[in-house]
Protein backbone atom coordinates (compact mmCIF):
# COMPACT_ATOMS: atom_id res chain seq x y z
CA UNK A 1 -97.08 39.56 62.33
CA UNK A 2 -99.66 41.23 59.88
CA UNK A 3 -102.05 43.72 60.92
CA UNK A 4 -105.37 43.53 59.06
CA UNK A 5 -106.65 47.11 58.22
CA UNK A 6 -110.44 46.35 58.36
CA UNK A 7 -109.92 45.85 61.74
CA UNK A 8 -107.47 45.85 65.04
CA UNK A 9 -106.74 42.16 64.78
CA UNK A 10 -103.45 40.51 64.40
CA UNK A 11 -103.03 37.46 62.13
CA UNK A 12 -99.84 35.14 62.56
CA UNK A 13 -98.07 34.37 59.84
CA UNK A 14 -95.70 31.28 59.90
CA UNK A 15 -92.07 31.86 60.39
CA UNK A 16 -90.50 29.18 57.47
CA UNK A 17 -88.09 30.91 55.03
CA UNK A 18 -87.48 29.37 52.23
CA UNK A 19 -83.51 29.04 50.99
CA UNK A 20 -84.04 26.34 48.10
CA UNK A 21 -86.74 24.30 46.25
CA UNK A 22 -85.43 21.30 48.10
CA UNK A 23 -85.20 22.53 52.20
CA UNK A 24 -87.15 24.86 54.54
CA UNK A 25 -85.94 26.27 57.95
CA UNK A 26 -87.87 26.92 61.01
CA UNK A 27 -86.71 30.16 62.00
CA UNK A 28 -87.67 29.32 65.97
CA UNK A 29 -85.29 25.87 65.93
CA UNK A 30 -83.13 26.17 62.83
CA UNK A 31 -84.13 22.81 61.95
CA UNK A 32 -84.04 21.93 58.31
CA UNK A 33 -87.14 20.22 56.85
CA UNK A 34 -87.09 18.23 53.31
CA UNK A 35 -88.98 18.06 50.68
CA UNK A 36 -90.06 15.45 48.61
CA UNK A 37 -91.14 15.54 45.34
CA UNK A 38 -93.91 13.37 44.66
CA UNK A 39 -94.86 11.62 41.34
CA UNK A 40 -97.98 9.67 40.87
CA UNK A 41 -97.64 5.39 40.45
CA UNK A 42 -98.58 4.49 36.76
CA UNK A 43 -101.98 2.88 37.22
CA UNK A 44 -102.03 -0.80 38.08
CA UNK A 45 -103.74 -2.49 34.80
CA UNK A 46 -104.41 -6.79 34.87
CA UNK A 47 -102.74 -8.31 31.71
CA UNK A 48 -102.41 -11.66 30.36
CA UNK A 49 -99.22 -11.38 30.58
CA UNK A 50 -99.02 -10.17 34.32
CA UNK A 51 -100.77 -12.99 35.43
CA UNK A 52 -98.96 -15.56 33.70
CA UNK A 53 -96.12 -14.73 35.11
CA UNK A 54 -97.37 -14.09 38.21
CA UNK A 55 -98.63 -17.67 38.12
CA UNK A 56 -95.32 -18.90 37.11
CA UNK A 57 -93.19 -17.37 40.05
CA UNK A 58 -95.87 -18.77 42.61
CA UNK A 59 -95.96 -22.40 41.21
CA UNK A 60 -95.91 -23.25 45.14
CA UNK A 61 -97.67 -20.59 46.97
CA UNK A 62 -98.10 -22.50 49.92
CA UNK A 63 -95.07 -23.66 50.85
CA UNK A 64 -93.54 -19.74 51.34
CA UNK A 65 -93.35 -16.89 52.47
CA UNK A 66 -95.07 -14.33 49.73
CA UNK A 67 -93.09 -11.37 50.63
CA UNK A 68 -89.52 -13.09 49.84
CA UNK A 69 -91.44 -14.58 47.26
CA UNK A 70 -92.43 -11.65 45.66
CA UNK A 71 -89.78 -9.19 47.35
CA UNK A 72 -90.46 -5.66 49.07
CA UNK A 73 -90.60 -3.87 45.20
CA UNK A 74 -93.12 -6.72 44.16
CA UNK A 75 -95.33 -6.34 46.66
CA UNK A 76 -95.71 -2.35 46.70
CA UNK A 77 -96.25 -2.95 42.90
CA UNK A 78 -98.74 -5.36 42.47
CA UNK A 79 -100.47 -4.55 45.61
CA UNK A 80 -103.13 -2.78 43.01
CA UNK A 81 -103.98 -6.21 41.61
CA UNK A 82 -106.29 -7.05 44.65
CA UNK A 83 -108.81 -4.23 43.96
CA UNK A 84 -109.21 -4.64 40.17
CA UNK A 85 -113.01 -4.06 39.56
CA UNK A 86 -114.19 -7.22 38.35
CA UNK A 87 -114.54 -6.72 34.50
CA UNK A 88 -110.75 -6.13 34.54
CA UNK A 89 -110.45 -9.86 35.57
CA UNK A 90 -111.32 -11.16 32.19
CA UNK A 91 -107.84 -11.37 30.70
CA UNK A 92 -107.23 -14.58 33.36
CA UNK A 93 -109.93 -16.52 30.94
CA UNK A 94 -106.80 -17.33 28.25
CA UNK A 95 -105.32 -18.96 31.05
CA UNK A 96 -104.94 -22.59 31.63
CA UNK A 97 -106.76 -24.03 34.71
CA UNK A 98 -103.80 -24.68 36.48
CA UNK A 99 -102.51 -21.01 36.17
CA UNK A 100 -106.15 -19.59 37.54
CA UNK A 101 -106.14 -21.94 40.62
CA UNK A 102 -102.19 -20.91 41.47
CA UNK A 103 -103.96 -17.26 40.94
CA UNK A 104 -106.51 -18.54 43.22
CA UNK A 105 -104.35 -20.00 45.89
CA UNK A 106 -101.70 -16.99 45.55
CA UNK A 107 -104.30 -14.15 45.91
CA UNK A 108 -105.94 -16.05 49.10
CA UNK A 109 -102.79 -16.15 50.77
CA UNK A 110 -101.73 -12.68 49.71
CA UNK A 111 -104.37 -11.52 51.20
CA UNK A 112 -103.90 -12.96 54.82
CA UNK A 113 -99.92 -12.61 54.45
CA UNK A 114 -99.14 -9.27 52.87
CA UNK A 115 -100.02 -5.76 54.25
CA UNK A 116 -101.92 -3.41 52.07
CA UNK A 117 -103.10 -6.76 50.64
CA UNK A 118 -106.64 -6.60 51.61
CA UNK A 119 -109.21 -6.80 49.14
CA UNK A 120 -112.93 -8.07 50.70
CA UNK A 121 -115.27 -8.18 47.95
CA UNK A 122 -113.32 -6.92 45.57
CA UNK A 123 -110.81 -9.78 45.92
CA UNK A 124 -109.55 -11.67 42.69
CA UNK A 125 -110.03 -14.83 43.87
CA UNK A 126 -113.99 -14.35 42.80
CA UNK A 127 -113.95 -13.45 39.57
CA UNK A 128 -111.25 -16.30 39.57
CA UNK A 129 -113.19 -18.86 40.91
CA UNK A 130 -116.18 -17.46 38.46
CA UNK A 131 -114.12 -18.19 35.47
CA UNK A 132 -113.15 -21.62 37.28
CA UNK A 133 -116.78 -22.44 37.57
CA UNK A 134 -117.74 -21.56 34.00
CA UNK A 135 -115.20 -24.11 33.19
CA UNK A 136 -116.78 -26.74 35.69
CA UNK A 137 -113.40 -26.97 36.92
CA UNK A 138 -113.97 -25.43 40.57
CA UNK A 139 -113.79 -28.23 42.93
CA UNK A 140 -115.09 -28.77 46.60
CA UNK A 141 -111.11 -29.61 47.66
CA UNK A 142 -110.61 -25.99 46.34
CA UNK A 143 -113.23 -24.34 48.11
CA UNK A 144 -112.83 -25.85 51.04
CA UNK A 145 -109.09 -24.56 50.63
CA UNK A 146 -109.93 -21.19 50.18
CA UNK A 147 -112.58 -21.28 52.96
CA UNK A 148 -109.89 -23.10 55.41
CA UNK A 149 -107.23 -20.39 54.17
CA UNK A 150 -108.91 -17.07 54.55
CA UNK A 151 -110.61 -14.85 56.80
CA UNK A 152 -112.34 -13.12 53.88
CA UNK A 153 -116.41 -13.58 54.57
CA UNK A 154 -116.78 -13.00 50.99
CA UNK A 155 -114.47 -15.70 49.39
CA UNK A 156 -114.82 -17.73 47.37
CA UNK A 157 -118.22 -16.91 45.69
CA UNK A 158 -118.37 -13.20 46.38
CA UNK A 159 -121.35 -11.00 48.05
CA UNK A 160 -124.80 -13.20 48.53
CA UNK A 161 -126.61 -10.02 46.75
């Protein structure tokens, strides 16, 4: 307990005591609690690279699963990818069309499939399907895939304003 001298009240003051860096014990159970140390993620950048061989490992979205696909350390990682701003989406415009529409077909799926996955408006499938359609290479068959395979209002084309 502390007493406060400006005036009659008491204060309580938690009962932890500390015996390490690494454990604290409440006094009242005994219980030990741990602590964690915890160190920021690297920030998630979009690279040529990346996506290529991102595009490579999904050759048959479809077909799978995306979480085995991708495995439970794949999917934490690149779980960044689906809320690039749009600029950083540029790098996919090396690619060949084949690699953007596996992009395409892989980030609409990821999106229904994998938790923390959600992008809305800020998915990569628009700024896919922009660089798709600057090619003339966007096709109905596609975007009626992409509207029969999401539940994202704003896919394919983005937000109307």
């Amino acid at each position: 307990m502390l007493v406060s001298s400006d005036c009659d009240a008491v204060l309580p003051v938690p009962s932890y005591v500390f015996k390490d860096l690494g454990t604290t014990t409440d006094d009242d159970t005994g219980d030990d609690m741990a602590i964690d140390i915890w160190e920021p993620q690297q920030p998630l950048t979009v690279t040529t690279e990346r996506l290529s061989a991102l595009a490579a490992q999904i050759s048959d979205a479809e077909s799978g699963n995306l979480a085995s696909l991708l495995g439970e350390e794949g999917v934490k990682r690149d779980a960044g990818l689906m809320t690039q701003p749009e600029e950083n989406w540029s790098v996919a415009e090396s690619l060949s069309n084949e690699d953007i529409v596996r992009l395409v077909r892989f980030f609409t799926l990821a999106e229904m499939q994998l938790p923390g996955w959600e992008a809305g408006k800020r998915s990569p499938v628009i700024p896919l399907v922009k660089i798709l359609k600057a090619r003339s290479t966007f096709t109905p068959e596609l975007r009626k895939w992409i509207k029969a395979s999401a539940d994202n209002r704003y896919l394919p084309n983005g937000a109307a304003l």
